[in-house]
Every structure is written in C-alpha cells, then in structure tokens.
N, C-alpha and C. Protein backbone atom coordinates (compact mmCIF):
# COMPACT_ATOMS: atom_id res chain seq x y z
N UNK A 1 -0.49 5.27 9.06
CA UNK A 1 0.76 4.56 9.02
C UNK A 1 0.70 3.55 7.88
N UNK A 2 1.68 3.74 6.90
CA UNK A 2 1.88 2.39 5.55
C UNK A 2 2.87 1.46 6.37
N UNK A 3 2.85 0.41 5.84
CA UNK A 3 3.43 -0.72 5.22
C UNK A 3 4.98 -0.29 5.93
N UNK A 4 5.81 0.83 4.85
CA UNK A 4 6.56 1.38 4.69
C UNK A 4 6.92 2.44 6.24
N UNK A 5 6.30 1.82 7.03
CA UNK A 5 6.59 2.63 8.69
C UNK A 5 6.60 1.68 9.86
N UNK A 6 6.56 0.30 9.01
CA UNK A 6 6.09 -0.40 10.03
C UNK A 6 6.95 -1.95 9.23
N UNK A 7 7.80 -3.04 10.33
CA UNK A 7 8.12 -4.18 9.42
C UNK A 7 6.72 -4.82 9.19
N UNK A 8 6.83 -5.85 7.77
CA UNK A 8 5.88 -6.26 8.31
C UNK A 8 6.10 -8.37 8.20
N UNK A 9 5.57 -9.03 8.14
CA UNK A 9 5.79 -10.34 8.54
C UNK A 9 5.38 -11.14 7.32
N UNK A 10 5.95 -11.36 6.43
CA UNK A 10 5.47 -12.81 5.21
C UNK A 10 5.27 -13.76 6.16
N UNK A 11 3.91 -14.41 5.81
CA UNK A 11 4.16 -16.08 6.50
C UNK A 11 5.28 -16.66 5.00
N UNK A 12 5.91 -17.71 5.69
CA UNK A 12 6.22 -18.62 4.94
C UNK A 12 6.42 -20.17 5.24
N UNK A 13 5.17 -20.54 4.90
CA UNK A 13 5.20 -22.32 5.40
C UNK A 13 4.54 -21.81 6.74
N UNK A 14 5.55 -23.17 7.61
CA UNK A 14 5.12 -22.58 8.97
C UNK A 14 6.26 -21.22 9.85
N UNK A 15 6.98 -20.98 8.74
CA UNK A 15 8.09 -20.06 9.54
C UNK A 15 7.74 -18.14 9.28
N UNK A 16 8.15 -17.72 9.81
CA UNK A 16 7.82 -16.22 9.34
C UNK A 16 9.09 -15.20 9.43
N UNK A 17 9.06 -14.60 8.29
CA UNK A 17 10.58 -13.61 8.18
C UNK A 17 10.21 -12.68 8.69
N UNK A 18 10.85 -11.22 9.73
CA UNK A 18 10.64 -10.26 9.64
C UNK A 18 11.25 -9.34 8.57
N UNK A 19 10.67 -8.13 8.02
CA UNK A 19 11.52 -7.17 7.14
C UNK A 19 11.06 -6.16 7.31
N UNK A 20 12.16 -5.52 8.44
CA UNK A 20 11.57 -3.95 8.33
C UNK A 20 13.04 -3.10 8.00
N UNK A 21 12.88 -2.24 8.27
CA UNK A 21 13.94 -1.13 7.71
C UNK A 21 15.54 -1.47 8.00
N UNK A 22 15.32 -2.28 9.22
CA UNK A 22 16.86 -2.41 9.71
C UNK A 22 17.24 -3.73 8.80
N UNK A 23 16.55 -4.54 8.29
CA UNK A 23 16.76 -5.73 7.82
C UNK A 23 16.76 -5.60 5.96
N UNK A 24 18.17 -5.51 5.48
CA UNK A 24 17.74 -5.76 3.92
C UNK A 24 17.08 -7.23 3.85
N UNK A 25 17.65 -7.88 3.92
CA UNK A 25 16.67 -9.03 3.34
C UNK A 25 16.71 -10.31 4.52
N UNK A 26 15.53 -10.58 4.38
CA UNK A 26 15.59 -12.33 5.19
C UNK A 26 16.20 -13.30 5.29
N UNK A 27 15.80 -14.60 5.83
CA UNK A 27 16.74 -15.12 5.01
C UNK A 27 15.99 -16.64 4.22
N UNK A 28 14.99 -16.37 3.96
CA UNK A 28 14.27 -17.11 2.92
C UNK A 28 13.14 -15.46 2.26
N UNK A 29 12.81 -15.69 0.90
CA UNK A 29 11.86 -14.77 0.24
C UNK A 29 10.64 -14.59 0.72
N UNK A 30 10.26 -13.34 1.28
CA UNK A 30 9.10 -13.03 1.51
C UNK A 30 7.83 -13.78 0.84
N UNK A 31 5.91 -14.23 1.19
CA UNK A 31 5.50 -14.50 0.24
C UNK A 31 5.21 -13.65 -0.95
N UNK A 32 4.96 -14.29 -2.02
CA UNK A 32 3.79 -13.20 -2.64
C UNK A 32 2.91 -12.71 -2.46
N UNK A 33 1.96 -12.97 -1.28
CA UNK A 33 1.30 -12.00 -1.04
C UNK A 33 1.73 -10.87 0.30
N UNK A 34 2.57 -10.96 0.82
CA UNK A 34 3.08 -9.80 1.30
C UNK A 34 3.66 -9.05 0.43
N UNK A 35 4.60 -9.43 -0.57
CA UNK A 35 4.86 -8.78 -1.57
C UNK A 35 4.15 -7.55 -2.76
N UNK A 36 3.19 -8.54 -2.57
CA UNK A 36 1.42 -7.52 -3.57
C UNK A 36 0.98 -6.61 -2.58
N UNK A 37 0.72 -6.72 -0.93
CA UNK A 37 0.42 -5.55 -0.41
C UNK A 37 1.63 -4.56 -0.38
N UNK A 38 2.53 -4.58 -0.77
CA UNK A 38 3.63 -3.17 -0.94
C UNK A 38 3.53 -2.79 -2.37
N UNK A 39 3.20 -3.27 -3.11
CA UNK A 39 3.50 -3.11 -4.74
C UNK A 39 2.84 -1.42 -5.10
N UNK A 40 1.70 -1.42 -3.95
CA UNK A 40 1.22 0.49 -4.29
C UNK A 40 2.34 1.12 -3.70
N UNK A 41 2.84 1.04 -2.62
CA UNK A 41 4.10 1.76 -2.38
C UNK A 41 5.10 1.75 -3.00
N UNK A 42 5.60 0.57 -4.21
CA UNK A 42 6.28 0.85 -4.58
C UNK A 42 6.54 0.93 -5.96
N UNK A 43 5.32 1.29 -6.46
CA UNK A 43 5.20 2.30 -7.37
C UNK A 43 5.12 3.41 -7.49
N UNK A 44 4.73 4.05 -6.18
CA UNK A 44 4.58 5.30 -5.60
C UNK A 44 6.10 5.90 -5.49
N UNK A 45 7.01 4.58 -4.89
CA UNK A 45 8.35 5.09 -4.47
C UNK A 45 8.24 5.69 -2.63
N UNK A 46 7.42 4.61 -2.17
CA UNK A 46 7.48 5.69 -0.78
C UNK A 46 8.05 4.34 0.33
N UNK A 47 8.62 3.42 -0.35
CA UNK A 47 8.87 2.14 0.57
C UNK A 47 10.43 2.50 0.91
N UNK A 48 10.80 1.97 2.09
CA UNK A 48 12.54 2.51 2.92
C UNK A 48 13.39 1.91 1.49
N UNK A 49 14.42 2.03 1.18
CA UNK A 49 15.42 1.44 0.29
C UNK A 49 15.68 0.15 0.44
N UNK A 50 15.80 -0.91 1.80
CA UNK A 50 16.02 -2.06 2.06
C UNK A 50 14.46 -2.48 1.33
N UNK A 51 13.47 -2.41 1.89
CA UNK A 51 12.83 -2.91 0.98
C UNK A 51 11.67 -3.04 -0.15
N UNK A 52 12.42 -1.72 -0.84
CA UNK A 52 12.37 -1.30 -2.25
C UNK A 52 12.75 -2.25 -2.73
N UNK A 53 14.28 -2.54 -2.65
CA UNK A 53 15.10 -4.00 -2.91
C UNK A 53 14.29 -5.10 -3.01
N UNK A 54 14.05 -5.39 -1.65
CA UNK A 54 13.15 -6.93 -1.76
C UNK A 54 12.12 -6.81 -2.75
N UNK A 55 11.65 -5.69 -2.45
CA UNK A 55 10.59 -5.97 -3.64
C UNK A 55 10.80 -6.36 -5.27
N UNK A 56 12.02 -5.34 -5.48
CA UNK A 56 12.27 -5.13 -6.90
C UNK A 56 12.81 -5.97 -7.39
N UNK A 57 13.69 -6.83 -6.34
CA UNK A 57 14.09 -8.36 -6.70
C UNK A 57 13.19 -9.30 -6.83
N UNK A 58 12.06 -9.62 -5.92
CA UNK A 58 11.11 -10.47 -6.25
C UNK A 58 10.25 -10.07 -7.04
N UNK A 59 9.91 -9.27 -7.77
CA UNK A 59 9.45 -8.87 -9.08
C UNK A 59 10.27 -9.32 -10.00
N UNK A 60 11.68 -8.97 -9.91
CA UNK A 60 12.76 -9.58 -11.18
C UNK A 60 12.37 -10.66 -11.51
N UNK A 61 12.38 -12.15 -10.00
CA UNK A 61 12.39 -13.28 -10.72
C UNK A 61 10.82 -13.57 -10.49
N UNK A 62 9.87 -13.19 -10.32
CA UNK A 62 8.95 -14.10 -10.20
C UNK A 62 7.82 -13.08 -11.02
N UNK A 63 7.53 -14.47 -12.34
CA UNK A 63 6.52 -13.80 -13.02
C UNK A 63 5.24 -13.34 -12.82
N UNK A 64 4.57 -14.12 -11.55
CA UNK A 64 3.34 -13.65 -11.39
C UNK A 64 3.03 -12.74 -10.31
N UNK A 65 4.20 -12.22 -9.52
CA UNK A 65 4.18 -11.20 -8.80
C UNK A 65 4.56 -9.63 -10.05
N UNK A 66 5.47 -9.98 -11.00
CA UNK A 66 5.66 -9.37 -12.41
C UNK A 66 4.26 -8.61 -12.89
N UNK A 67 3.25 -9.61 -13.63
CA UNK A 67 2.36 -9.76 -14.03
C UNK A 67 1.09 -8.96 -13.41
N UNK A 68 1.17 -9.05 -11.47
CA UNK A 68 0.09 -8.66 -11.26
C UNK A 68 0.58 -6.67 -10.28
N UNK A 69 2.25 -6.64 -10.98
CA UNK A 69 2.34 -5.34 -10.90
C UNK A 69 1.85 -4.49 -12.33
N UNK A 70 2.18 -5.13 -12.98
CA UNK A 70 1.78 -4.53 -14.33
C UNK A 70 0.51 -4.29 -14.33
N UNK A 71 -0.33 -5.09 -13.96
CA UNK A 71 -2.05 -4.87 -13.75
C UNK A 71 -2.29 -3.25 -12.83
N UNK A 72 -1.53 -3.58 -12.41
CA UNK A 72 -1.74 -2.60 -11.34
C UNK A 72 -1.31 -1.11 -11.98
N UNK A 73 -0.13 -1.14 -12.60
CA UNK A 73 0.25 -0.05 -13.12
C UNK A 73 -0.93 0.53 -14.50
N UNK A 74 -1.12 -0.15 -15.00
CA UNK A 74 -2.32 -0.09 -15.99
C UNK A 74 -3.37 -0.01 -15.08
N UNK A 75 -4.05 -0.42 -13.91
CA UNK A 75 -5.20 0.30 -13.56
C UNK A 75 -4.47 1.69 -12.98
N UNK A 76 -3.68 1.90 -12.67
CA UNK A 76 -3.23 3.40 -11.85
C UNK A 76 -3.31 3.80 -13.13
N UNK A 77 -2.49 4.36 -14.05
CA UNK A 77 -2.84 4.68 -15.56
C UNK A 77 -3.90 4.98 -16.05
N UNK A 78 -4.93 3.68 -16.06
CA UNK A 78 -5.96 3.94 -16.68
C UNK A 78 -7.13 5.12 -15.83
N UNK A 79 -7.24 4.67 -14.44
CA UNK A 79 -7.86 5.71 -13.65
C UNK A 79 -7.52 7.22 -13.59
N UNK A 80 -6.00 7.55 -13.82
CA UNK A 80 -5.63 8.80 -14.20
C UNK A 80 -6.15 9.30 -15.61
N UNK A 81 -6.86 8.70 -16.31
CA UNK A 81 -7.32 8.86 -17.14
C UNK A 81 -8.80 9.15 -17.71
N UNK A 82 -9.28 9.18 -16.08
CA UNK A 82 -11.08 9.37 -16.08
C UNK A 82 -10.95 10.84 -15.65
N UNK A 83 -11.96 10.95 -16.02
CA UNK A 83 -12.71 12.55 -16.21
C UNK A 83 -13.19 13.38 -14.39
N UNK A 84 -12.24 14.36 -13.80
CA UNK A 84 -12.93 14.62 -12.66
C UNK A 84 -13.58 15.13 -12.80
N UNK A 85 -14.78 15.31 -11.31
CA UNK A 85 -15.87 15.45 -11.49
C UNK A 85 -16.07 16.38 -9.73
N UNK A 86 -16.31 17.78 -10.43
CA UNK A 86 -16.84 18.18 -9.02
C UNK A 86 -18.06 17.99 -8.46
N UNK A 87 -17.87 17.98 -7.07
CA UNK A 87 -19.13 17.86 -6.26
C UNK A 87 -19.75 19.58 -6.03
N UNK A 88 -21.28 18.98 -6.08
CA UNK A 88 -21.93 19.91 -5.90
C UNK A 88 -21.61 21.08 -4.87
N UNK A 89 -21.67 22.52 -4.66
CA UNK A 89 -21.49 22.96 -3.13
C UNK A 89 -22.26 22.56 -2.17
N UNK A 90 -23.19 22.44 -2.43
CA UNK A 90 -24.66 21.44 -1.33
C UNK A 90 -23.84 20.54 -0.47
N UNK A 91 -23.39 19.15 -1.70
CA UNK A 91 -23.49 17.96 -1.21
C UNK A 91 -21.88 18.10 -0.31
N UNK A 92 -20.76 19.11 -0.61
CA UNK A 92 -19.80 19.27 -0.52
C UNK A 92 -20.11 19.74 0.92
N UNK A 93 -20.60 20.84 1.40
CA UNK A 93 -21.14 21.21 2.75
C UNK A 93 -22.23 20.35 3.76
N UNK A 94 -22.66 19.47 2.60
CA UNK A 94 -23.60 18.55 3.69
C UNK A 94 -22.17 17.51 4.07
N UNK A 95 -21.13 17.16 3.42
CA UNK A 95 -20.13 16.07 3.57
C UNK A 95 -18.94 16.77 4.73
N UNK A 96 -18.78 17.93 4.71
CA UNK A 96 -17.98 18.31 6.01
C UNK A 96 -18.90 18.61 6.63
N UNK A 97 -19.85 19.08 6.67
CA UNK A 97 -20.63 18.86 8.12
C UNK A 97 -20.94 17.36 8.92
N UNK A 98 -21.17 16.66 7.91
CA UNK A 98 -21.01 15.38 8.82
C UNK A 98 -19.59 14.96 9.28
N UNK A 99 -18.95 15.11 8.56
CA UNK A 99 -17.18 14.92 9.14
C UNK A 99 -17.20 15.78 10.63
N UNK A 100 -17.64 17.05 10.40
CA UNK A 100 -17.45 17.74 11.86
C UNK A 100 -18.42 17.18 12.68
N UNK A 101 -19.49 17.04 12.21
CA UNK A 101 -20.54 16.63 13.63
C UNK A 101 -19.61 15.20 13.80
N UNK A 102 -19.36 14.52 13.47
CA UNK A 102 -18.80 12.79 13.69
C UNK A 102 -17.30 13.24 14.69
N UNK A 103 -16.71 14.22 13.95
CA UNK A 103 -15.38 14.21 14.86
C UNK A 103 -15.54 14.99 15.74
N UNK A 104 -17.05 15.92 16.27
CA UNK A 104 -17.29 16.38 17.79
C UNK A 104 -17.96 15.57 18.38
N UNK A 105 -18.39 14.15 17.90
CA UNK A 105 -18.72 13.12 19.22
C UNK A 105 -17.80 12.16 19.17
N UNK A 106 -16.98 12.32 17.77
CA UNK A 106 -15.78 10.89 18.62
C UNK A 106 -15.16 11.53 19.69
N UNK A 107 -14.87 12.93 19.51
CA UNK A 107 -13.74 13.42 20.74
C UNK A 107 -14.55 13.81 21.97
N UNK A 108 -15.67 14.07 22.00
CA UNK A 108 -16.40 13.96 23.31
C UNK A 108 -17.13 12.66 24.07
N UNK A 109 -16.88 11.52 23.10
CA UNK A 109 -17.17 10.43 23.75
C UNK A 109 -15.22 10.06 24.31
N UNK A 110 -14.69 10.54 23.81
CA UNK A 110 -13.14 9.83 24.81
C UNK A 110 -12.99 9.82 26.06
C-alpha cells in the first residue's frame, strides 16, 4: 500500500491536516516533509489527482521543496543510467530458495 491509497497526516505546529482522496486541499499547507515523502509518487504519476495538486502547488511556491525534487529527479535519471547487471544462476536459485523456504515458515507459523 503507497502513500497514494491511504490519507496521510502533515503535522503542522501543534495542529494536523488530513489529505486523502476525498479532500482537495486542507485548510492550512501540508508540511514539507510530508510533502517529500510523496514526491516519488509523484514523479511516477501514481498519486489520486486531489493530491497531485497539493503537491504540484507546493512545489510551485516553495523553493526548497522545488530544489529537493529536482535532486531527486536527477538521482532517478542518473541511476537509469547505470549498467545492469545479471545475477549469477547459482546465486539467483540460492535467492528464491530462501524466499520459498522463509515464506513456508511464515505461513506455517500463522
């Protein structure tokens, strides 16, 4: 579950806005740092339309929420830009076998 399935709560001061899907906007600005945990979604484009908005507005005016999307877009960028690298078949079959042995004792310990 993202961000984007769920409202989620800026503190602000001592008061707190909700913003989830039913709500375009608050009625004071989310913080900036609730703001920075959506910024991968919404570069991605996977945040509801209400608040796509909030976001894209508090990016408009505020430079250092601005600033530390741009960082972000340049590391997404730049990482699309490294060299993949396959895994061995060994290490690839030793890595789902532990996935399966792990998910036949989480579900037999329930």
């Amino acid at each position: 579950m993202t961000d984007s399935d769920r409202g989620f709560e800026p503190v602000l001061g001592e008061r707190q806005v909700v913003i989830n899907d039913e709500t375009s906007e608050g009625t004071r600005d989310p913080s900036h740092a609730s703001i920075r945990e959506l910024l991968s979604e919404y570069l991605e484009g996977t945040l509801a339309a209400p608040r796509q908005d909030i976001v894209r507005q508090h990016v408009d005016r505020c430079p250092s929420c601005r600033a530390f999307l741009r960082t972000l877009e340049s590391t997404v960028e730049l990482v699309g830009q490294l060299p993949s690298h396959e895994l061995p078949d060994r290490v690839r079959r030793r890595i789902l076998d532990r996935l399966a042995t792990t998910a036949d004792s989480s579900v037999g310990g329930e």
